[in-house]
N, C-alpha and C. Protein backbone atom coordinates (compact mmCIF):
# COMPACT_ATOMS: atom_id res chain seq x y z
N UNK A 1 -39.22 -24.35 3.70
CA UNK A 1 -39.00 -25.36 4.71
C UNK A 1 -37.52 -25.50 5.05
N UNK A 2 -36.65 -24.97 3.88
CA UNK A 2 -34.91 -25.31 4.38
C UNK A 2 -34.55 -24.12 5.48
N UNK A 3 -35.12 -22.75 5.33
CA UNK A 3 -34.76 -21.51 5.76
C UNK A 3 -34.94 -22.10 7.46
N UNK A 4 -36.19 -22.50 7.97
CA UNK A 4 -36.30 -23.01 9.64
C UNK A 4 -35.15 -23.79 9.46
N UNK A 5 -35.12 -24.68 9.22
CA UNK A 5 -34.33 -25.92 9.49
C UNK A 5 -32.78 -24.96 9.49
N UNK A 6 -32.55 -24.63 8.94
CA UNK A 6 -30.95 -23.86 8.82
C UNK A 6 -30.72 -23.01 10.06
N UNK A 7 -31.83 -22.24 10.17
CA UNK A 7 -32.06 -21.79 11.84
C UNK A 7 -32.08 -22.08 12.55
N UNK A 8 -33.02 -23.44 12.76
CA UNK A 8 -32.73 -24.42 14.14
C UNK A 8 -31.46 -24.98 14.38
N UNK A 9 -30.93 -25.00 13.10
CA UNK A 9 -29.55 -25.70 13.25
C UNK A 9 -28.54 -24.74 13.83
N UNK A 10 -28.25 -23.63 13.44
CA UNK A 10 -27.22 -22.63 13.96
C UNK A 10 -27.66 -22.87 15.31
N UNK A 11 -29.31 -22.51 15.75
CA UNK A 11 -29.38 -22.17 16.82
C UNK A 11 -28.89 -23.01 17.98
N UNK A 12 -28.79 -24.42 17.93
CA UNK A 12 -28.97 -25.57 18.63
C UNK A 12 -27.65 -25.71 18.38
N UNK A 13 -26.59 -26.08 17.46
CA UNK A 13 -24.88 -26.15 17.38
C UNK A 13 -24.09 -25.14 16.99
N UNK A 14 -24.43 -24.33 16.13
CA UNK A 14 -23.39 -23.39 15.84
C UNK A 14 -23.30 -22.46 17.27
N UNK A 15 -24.39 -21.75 17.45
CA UNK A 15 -23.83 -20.89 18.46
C UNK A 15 -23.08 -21.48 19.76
N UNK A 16 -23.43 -22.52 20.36
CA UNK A 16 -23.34 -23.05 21.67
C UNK A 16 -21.60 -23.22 21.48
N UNK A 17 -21.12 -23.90 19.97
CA UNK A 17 -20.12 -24.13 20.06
C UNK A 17 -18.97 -23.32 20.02
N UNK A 18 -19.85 -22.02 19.18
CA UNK A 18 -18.76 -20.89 19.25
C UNK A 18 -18.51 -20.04 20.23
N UNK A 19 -19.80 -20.38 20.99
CA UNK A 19 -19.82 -19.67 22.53
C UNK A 19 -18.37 -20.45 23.60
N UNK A 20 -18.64 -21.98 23.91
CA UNK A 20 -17.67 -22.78 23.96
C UNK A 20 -16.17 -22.72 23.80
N UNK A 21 -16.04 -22.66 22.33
CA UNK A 21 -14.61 -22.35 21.62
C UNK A 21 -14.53 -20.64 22.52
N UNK A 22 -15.03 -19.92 22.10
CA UNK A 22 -14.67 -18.03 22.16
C UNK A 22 -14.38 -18.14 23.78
N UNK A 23 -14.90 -18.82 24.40
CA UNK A 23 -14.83 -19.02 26.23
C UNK A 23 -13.61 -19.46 26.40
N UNK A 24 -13.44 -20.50 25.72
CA UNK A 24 -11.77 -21.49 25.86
C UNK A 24 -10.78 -20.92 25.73
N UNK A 25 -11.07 -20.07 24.74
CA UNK A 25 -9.49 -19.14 23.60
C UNK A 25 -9.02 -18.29 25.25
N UNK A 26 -10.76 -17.28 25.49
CA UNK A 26 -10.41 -16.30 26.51
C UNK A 26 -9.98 -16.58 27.86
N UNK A 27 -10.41 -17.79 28.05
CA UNK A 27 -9.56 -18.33 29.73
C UNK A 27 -8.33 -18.96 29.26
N UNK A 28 -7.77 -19.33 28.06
CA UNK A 28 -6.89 -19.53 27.99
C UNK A 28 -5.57 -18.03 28.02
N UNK A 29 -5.91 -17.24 27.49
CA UNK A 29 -5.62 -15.82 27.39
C UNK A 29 -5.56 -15.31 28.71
N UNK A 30 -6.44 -15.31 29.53
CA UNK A 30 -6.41 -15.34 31.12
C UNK A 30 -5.22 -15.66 31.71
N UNK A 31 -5.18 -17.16 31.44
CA UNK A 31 -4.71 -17.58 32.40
C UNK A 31 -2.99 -17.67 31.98
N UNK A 32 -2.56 -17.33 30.80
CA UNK A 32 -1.24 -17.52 30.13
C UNK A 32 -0.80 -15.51 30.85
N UNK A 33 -1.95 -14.96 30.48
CA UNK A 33 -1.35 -14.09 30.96
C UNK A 33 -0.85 -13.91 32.21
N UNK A 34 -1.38 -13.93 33.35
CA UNK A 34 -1.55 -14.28 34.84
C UNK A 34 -0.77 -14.95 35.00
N UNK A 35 -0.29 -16.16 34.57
CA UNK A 35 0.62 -16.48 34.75
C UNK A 35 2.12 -16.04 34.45
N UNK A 36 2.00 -15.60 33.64
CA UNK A 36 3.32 -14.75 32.73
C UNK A 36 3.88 -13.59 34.05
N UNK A 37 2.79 -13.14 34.49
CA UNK A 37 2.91 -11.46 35.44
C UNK A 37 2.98 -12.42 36.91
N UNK A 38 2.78 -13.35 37.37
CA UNK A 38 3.27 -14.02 38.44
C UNK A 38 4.54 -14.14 38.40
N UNK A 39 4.79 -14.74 37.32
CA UNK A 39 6.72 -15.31 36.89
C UNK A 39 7.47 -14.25 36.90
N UNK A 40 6.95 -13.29 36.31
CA UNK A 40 7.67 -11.64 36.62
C UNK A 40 7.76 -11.11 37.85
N UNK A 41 6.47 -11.44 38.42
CA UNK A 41 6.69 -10.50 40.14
C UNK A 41 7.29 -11.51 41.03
N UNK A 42 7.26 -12.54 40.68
CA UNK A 42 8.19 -13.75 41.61
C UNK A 42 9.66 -13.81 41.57
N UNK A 43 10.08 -12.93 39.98
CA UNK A 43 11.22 -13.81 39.60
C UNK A 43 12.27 -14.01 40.73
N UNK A 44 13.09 -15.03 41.01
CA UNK A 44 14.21 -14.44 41.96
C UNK A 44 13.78 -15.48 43.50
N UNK A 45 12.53 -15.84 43.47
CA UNK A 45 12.07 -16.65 44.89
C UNK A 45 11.45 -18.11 44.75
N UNK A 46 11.42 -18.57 45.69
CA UNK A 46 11.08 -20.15 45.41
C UNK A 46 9.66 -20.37 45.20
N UNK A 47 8.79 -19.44 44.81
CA UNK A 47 7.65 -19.30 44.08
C UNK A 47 7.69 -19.87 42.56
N UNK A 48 8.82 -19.46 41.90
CA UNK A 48 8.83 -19.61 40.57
C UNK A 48 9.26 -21.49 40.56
N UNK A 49 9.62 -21.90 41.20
CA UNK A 49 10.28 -23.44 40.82
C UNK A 49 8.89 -24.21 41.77
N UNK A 50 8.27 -23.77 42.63
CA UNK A 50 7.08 -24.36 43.35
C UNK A 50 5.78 -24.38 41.88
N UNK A 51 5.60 -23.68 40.95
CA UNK A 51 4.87 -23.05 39.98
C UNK A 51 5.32 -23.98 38.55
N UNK A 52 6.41 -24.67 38.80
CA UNK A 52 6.64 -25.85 37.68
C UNK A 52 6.38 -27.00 38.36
C-alpha cells in the first residue's frame, strides 16, 4: 500500500515541480544569454543605455 502512494506522490509534485524549476533555470539561461550577445552587437549605440 506505501509503493502506490509514493507513486502518486512523485507523480502529482515531484515531477511537475522539477519540470517547473528545469523550465526556469533554461529561460533563465536564454535569456542572460541573449542578452549578453545584444550588449555585444550594440556595444557603442544608444541601444545599450535604452536596455538599462
Amino acid at each position: 500500500m506505501l509503493g502506490p502512494a509514493i507513486i502518486v506522490i512523485v507523480l502529482v509534485i515531484v515531477i511537475p515541480v522539477a519540470v517547473c524549476v528545469s523550465g526556469a533555470a533554461v529561460a533563465w539561461i536564454f535569456g542572460w544569454s541573449l542578452r549578453d550577445d545584444a550588449d555585444r552587437r550594440n556595444e557603442g549605440t544608444e541601444y545599450v543605455e535604452l536596455g538599462k
